[in-house]
PDB file of N, CA and C in Angstrom:
ATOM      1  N   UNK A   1     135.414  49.099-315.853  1.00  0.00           N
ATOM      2  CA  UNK A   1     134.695  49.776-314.812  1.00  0.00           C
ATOM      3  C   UNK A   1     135.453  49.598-313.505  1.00  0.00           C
ATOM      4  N   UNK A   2     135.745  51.001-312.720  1.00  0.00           N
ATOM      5  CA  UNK A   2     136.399  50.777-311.816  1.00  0.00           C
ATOM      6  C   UNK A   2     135.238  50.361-310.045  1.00  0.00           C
ATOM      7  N   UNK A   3     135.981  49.410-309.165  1.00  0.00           N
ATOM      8  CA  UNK A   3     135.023  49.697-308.191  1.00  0.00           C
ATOM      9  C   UNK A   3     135.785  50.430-307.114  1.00  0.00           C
ATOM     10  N   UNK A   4     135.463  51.343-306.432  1.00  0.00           N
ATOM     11  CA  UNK A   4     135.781  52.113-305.394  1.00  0.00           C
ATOM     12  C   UNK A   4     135.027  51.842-304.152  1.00  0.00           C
ATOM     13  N   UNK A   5     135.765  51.533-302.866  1.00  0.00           N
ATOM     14  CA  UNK A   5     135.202  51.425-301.499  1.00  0.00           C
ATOM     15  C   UNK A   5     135.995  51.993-300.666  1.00  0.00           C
ATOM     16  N   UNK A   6     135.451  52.589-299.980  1.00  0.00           N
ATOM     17  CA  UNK A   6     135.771  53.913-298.386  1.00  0.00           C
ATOM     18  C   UNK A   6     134.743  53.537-296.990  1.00  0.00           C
ATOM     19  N   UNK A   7     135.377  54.136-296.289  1.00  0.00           N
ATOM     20  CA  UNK A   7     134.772  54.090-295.217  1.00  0.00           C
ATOM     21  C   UNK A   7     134.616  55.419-294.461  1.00  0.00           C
ATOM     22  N   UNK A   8     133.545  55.576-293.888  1.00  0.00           N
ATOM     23  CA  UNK A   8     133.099  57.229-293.123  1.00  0.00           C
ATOM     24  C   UNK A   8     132.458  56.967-292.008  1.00  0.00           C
ATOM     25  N   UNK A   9     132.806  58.144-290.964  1.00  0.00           N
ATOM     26  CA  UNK A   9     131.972  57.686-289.723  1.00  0.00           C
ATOM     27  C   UNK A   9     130.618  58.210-289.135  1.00  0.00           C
ATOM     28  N   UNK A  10     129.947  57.136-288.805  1.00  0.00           N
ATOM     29  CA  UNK A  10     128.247  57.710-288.098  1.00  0.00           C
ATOM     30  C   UNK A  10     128.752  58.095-286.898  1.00  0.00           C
ATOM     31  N   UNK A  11     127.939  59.174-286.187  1.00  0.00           N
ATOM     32  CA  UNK A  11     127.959  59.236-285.498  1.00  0.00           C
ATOM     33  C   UNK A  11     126.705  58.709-284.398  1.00  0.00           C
ATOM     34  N   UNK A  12     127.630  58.382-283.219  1.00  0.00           N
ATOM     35  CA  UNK A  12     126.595  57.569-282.370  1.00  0.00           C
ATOM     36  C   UNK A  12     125.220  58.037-282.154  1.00  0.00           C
ATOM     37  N   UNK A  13     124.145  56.862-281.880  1.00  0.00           N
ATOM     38  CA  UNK A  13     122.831  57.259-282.253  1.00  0.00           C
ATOM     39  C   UNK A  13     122.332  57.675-283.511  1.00  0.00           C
ATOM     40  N   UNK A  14     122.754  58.052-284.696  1.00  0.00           N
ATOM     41  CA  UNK A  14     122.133  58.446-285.667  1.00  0.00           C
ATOM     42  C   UNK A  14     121.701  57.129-286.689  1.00  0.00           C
ATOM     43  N   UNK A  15     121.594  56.511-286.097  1.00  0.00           N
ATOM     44  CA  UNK A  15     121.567  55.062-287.331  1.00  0.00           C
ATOM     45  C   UNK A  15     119.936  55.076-288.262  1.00  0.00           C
ATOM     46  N   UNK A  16     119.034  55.247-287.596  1.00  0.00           N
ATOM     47  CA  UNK A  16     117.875  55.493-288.083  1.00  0.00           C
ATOM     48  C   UNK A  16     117.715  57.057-289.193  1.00  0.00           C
ATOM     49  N   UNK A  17     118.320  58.201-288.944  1.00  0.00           N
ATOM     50  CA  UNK A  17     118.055  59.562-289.133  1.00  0.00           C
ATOM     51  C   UNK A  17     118.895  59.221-290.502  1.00  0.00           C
ATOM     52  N   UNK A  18     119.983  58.661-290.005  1.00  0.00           N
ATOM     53  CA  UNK A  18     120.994  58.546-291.495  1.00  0.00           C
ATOM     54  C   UNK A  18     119.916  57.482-292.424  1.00  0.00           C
ATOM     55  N   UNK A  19     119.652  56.701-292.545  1.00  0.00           N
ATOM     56  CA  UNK A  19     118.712  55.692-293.496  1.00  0.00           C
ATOM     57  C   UNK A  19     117.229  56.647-293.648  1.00  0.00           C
ATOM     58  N   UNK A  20     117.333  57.294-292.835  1.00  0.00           N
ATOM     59  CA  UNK A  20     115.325  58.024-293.221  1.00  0.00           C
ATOM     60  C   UNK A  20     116.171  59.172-294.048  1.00  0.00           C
ATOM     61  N   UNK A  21     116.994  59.206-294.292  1.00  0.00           N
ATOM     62  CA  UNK A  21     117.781  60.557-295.849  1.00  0.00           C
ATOM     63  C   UNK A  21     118.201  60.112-296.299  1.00  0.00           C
ATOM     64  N   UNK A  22     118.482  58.443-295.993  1.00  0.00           N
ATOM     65  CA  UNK A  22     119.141  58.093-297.527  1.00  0.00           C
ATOM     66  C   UNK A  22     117.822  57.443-298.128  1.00  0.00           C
ATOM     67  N   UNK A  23     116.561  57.326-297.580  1.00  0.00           N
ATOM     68  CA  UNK A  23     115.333  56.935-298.290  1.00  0.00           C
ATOM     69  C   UNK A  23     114.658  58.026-298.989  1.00  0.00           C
ATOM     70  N   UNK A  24     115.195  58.703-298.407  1.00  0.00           N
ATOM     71  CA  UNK A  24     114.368  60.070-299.028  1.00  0.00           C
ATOM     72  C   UNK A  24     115.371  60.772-299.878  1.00  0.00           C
ATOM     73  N   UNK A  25     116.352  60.102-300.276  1.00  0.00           N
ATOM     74  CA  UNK A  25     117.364  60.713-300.931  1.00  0.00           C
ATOM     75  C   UNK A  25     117.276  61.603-301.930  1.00  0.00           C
ATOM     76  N   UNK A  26     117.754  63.015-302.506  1.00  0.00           N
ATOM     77  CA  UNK A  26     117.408  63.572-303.759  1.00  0.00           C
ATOM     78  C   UNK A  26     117.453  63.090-304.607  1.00  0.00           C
ATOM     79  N   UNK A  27     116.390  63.390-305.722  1.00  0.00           N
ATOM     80  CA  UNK A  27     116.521  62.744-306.983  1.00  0.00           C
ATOM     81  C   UNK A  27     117.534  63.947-307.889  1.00  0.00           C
ATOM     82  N   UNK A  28     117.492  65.016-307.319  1.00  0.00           N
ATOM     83  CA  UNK A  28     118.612  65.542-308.168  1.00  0.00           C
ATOM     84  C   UNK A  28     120.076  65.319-307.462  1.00  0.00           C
ATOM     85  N   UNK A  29     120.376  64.529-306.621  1.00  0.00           N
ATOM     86  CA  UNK A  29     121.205  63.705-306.169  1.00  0.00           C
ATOM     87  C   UNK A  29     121.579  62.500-307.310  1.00  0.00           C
ATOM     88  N   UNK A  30     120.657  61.900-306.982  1.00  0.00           N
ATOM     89  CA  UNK A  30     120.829  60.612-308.069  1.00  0.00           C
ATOM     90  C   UNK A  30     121.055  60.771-309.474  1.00  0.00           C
ATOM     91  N   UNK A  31     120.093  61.908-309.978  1.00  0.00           N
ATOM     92  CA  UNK A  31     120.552  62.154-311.376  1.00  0.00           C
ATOM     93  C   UNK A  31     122.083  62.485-311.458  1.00  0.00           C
ATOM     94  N   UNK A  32     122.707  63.352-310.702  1.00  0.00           N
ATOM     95  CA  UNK A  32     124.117  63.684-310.565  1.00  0.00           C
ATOM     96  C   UNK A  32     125.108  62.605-310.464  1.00  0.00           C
ATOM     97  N   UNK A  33     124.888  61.506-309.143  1.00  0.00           N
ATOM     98  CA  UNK A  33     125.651  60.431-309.382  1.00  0.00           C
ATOM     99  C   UNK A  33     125.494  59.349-310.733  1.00  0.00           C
ATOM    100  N   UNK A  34     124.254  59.344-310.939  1.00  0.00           N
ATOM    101  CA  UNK A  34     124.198  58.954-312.216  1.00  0.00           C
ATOM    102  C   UNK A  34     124.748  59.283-313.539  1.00  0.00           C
ATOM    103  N   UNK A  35     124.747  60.850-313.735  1.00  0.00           N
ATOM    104  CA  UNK A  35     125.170  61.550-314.844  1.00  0.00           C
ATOM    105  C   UNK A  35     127.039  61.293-314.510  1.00  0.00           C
ATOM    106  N   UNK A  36     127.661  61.071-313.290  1.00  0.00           N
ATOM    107  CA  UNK A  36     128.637  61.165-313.150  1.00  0.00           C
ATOM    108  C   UNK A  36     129.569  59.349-312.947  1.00  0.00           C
ATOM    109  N   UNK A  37     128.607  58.633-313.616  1.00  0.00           N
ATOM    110  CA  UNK A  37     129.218  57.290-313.652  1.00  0.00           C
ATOM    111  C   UNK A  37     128.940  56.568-312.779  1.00  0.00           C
ATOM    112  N   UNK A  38     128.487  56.954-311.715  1.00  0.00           N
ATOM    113  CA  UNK A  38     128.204  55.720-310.321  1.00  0.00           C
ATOM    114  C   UNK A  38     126.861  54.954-310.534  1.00  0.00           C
ATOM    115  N   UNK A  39     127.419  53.491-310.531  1.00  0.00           N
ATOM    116  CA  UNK A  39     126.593  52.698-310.489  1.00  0.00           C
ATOM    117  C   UNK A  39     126.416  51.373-309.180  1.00  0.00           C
ATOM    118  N   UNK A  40     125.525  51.100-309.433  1.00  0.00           N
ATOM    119  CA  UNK A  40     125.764  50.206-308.307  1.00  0.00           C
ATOM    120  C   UNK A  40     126.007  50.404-306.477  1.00  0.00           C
ATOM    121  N   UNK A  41     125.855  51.015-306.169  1.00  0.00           N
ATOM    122  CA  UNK A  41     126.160  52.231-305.150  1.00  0.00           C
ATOM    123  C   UNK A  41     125.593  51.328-304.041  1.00  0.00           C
ATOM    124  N   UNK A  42     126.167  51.003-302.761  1.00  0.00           N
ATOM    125  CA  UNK A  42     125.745  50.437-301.304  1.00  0.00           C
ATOM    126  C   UNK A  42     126.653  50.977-300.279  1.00  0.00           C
ATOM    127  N   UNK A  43     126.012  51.110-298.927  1.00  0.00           N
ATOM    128  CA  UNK A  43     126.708  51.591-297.785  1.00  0.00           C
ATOM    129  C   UNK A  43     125.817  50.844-297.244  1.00  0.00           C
ATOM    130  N   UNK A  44     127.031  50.281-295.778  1.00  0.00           N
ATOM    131  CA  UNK A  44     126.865  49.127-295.059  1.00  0.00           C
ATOM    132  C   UNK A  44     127.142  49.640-293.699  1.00  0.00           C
ATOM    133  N   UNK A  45     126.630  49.657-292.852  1.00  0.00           N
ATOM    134  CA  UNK A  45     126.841  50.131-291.486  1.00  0.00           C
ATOM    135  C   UNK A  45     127.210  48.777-290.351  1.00  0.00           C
ATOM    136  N   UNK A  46     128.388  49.045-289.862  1.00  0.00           N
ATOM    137  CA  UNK A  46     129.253  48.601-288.434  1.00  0.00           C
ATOM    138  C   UNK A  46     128.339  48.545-287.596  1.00  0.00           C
ATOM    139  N   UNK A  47     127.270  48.723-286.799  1.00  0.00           N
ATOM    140  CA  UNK A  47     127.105  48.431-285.991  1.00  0.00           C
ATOM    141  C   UNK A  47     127.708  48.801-284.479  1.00  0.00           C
ATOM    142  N   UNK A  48     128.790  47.858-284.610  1.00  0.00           N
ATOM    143  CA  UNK A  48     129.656  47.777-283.644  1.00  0.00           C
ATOM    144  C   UNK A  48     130.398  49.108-283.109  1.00  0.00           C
ATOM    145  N   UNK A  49     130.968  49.951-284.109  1.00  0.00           N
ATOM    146  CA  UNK A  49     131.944  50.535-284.474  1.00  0.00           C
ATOM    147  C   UNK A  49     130.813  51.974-284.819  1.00  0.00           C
ATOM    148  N   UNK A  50     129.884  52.094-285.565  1.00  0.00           N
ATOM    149  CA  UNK A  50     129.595  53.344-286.548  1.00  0.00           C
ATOM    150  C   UNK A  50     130.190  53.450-287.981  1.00  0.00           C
ATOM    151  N   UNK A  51     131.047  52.523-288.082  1.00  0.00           N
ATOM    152  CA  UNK A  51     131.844  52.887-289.611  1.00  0.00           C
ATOM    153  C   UNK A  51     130.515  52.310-290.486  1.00  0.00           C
ATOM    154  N   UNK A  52     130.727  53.165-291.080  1.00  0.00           N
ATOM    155  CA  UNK A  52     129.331  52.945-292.789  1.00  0.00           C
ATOM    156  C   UNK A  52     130.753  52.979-293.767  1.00  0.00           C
ATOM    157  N   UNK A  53     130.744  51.467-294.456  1.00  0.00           N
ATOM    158  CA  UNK A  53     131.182  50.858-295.226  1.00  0.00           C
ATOM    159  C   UNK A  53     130.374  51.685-297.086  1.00  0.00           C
ATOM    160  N   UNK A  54     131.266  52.158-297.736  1.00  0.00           N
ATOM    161  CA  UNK A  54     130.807  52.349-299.266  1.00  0.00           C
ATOM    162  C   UNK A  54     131.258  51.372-299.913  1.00  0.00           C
ATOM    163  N   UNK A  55     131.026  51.307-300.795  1.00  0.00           N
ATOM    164  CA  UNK A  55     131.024  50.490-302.269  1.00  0.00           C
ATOM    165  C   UNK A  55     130.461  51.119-303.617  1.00  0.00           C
ATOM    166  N   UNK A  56     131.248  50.837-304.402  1.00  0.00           N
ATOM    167  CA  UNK A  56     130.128  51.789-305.515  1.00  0.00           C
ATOM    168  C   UNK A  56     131.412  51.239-307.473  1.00  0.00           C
ATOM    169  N   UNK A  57     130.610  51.339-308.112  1.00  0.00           N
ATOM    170  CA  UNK A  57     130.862  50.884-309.496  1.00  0.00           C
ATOM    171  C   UNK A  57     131.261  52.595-310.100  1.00  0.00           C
ATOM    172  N   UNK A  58     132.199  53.021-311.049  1.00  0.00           N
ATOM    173  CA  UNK A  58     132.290  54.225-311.502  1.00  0.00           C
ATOM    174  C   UNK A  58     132.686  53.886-313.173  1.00  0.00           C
ATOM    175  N   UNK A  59     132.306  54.258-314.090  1.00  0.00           N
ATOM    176  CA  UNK A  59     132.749  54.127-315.401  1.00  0.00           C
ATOM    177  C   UNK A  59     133.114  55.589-315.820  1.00  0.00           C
ATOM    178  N   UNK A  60     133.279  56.706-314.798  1.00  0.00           N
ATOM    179  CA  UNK A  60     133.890  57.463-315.698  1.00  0.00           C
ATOM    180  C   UNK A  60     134.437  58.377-314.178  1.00  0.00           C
ATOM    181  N   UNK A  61     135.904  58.173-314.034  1.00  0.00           N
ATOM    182  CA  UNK A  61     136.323  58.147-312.987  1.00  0.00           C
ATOM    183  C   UNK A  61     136.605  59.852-312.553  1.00  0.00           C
ATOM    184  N   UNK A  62     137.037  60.747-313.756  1.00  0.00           N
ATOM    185  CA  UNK A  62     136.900  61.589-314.146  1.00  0.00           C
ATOM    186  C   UNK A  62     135.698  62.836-312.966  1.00  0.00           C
ATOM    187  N   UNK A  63     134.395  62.402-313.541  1.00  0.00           N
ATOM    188  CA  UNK A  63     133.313  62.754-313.305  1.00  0.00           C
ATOM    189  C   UNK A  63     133.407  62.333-311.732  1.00  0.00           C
ATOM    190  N   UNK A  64     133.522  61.393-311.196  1.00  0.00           N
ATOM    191  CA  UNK A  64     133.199  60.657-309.786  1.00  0.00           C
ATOM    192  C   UNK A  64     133.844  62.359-309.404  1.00  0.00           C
ATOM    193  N   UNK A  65     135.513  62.037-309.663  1.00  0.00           N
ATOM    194  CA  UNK A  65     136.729  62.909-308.916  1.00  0.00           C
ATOM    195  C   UNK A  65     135.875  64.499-308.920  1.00  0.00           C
ATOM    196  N   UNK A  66     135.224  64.412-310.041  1.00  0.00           N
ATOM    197  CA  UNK A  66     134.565  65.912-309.902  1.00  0.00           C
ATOM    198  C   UNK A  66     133.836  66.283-309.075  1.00  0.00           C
ATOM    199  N   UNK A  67     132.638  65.519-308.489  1.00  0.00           N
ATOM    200  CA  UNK A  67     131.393  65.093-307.599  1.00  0.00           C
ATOM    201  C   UNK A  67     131.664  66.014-306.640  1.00  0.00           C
ATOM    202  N   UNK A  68     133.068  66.735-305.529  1.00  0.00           N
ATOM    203  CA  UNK A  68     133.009  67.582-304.691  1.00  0.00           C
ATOM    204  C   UNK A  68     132.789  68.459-304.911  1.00  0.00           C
ATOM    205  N   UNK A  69     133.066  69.141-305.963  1.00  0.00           N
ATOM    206  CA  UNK A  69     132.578  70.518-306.701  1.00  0.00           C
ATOM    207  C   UNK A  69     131.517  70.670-308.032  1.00  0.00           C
ATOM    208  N   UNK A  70     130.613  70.040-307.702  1.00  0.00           N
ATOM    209  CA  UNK A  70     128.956  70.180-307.515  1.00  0.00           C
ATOM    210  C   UNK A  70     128.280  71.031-306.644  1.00  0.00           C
ATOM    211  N   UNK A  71     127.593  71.594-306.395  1.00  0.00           N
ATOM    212  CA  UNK A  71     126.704  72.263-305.276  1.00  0.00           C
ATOM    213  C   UNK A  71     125.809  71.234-305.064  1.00  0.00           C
ATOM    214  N   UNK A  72     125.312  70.407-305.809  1.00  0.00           N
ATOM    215  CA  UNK A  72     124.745  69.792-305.105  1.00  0.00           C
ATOM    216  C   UNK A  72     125.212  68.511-304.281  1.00  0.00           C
ATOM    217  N   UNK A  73     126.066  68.127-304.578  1.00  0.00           N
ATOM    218  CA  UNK A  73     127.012  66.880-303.477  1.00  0.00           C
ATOM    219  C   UNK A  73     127.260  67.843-301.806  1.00  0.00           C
ATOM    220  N   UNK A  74     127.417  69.193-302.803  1.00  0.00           N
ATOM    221  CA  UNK A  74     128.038  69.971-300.730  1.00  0.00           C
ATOM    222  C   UNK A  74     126.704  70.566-300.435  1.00  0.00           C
ATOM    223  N   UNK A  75     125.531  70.732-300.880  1.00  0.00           N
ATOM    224  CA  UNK A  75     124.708  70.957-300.089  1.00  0.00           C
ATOM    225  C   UNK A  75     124.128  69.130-299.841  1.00  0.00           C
ATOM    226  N   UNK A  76     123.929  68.846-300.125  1.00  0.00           N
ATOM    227  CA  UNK A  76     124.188  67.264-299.906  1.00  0.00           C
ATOM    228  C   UNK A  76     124.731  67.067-298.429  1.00  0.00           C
ATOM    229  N   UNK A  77     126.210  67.617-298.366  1.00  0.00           N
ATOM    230  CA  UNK A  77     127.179  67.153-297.257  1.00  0.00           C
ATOM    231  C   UNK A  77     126.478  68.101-296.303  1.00  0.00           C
ATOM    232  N   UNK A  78     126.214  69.208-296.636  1.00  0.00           N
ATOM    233  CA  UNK A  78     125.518  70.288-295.392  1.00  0.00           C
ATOM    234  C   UNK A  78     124.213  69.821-294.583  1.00  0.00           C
ATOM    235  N   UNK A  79     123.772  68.880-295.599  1.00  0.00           N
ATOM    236  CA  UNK A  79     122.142  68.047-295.044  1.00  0.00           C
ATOM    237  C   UNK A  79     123.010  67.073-293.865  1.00  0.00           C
ATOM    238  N   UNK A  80     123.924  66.743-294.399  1.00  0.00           N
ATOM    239  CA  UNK A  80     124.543  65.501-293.665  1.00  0.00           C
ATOM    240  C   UNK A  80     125.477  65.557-292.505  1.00  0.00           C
ATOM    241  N   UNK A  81     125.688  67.184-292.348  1.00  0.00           N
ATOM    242  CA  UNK A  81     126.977  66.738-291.848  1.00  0.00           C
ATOM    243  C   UNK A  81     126.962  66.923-289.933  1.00  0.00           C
ATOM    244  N   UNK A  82     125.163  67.219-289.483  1.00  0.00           N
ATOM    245  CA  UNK A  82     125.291  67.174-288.052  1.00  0.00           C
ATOM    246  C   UNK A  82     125.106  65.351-287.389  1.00  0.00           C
ATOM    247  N   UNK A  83     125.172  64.559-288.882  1.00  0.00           N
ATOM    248  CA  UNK A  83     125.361  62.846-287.880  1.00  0.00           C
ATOM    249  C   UNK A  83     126.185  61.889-288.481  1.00  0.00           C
ATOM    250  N   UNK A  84     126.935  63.183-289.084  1.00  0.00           N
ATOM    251  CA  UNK A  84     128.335  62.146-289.286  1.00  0.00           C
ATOM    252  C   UNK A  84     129.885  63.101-288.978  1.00  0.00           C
ATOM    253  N   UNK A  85     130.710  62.275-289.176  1.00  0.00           N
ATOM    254  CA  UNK A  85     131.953  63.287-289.061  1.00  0.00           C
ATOM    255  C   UNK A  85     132.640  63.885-290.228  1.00  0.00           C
ATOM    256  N   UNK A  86     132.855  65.015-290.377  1.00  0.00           N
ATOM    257  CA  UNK A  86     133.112  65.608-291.470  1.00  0.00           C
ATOM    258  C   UNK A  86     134.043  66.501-291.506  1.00  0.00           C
ATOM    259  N   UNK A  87     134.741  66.887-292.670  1.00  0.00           N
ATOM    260  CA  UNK A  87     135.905  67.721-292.639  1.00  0.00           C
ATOM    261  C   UNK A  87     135.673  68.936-292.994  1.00  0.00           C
ATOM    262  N   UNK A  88     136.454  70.082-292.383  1.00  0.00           N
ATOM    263  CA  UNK A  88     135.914  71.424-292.851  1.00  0.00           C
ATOM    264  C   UNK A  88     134.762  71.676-293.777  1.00  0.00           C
ATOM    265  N   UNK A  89     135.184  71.360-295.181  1.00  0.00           N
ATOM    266  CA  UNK A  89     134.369  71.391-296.080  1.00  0.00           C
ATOM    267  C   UNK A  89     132.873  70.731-296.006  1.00  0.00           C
ATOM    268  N   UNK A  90     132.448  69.913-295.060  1.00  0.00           N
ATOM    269  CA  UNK A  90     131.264  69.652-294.971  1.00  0.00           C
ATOM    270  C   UNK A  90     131.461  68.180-295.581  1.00  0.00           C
ATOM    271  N   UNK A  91     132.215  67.961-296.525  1.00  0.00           N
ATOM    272  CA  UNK A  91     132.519  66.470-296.734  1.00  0.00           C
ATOM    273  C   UNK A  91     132.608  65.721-295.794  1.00  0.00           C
ATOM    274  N   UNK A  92     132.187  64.341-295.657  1.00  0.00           N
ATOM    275  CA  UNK A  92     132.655  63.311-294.967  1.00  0.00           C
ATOM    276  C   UNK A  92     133.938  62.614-294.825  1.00  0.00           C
ATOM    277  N   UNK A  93     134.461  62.356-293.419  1.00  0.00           N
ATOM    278  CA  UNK A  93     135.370  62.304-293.130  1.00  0.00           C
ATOM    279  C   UNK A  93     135.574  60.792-293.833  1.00  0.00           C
ATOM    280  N   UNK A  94     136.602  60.631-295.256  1.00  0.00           N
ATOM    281  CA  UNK A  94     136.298  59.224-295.587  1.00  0.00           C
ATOM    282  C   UNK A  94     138.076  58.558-295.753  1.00  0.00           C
ATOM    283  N   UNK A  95     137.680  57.224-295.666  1.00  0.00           N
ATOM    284  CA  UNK A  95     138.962  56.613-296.146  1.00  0.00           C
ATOM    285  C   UNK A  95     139.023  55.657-297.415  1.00  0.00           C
ATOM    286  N   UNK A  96     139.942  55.735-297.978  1.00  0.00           N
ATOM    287  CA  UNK A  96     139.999  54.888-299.460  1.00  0.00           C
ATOM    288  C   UNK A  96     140.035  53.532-298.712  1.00  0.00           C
ATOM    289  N   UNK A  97     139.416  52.531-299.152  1.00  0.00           N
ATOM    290  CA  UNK A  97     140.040  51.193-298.808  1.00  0.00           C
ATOM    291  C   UNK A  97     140.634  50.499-300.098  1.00  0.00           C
ATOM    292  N   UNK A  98     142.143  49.903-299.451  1.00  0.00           N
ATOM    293  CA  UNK A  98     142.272  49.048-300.991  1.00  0.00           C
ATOM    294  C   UNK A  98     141.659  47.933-301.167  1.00  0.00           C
ATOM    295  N   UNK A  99     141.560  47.345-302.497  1.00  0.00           N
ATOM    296  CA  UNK A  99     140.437  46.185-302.551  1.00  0.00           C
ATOM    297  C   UNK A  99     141.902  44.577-302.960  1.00  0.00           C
ATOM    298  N   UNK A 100     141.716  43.847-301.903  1.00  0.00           N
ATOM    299  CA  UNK A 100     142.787  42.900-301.921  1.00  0.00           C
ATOM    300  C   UNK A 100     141.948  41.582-302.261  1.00  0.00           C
ATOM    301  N   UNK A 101     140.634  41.505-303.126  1.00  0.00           N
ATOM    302  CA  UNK A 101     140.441  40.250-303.171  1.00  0.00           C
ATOM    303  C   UNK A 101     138.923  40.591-303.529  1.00  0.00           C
ATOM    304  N   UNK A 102     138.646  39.708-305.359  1.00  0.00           N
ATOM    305  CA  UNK A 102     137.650  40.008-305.347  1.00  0.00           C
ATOM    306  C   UNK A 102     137.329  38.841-306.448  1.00  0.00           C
ATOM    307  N   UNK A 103     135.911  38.165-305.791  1.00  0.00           N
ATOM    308  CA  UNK A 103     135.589  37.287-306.580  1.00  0.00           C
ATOM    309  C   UNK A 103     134.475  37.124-307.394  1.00  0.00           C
ATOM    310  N   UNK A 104     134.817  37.107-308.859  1.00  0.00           N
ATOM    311  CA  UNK A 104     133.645  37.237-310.010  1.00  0.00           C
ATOM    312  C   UNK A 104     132.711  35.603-310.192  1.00  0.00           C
TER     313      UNK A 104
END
C-alpha cells in the first residue's frame, strides 16, 4: 500500500467554510475515493501559512491517478474552488511531498 502526501493552498479566511464541506462531504464522493483505493485519508491545516497538509493510504494507485477524470472529483473541485487556489481545471493547486522518514 502506497502512502501519498501533498500540499494545497487555503485561502485566507476560509478555514471554517473549508471544514463545514468537508463535514458535509459527498457521500458519492466517498464512495468514489473509496471505490478508487483511498484509505485512510487526513488534511491538516497550517494555520500559520494556509497550507492544508494531505495524507492519504492508496492500494490501487491506478484508480487514485484516475480520480481527475471523474465528474464527480471536478464538480467536487468546482464546489471548492472559490476558497482555495486552483489551477485552470478547477483542481487544486497541489504539491507532491516526498516522504523522507517514516516510522511503523
Amino acid at each position: 500500500m502506497k502512502r501519498i502526501a501533498f500540499k494545497m493552498f487555503l485561502n485566507e479566511g476560509c478555514k471554517e467554510e473549508y471544514i463545514k464541506r468537508h463535514d458535509e462531504i459527498w457521500p458519492e464522493l466517498v464512495i468514489l475515493l473509496n471505490e478508487s483505493g483511498v484509505l485512510d485519508y487526513s488534511i491538516f491545516l497550517d494555520e500559520e501559512t494556509n497550507v492544508l497538509f494531505g495524507i492519504l493510504k492508496c492500494n490501487n494507485e491506478l484508480a487514485y491517478e484516475n480520480l481527475p477524470l471523474h465528474p464527480i472529483m471536478q464538480n467536487w473541485w468546482k464546489h471548492m474552488k472559490d476558497i482555495m487556489q486552483t489551477n485552470a481545471d478547477n483542481s487544486p493547486k497541489s504539491i507532491k511531498l516526498e516522504e523522507v522518514f517514516y516510522l511503523q
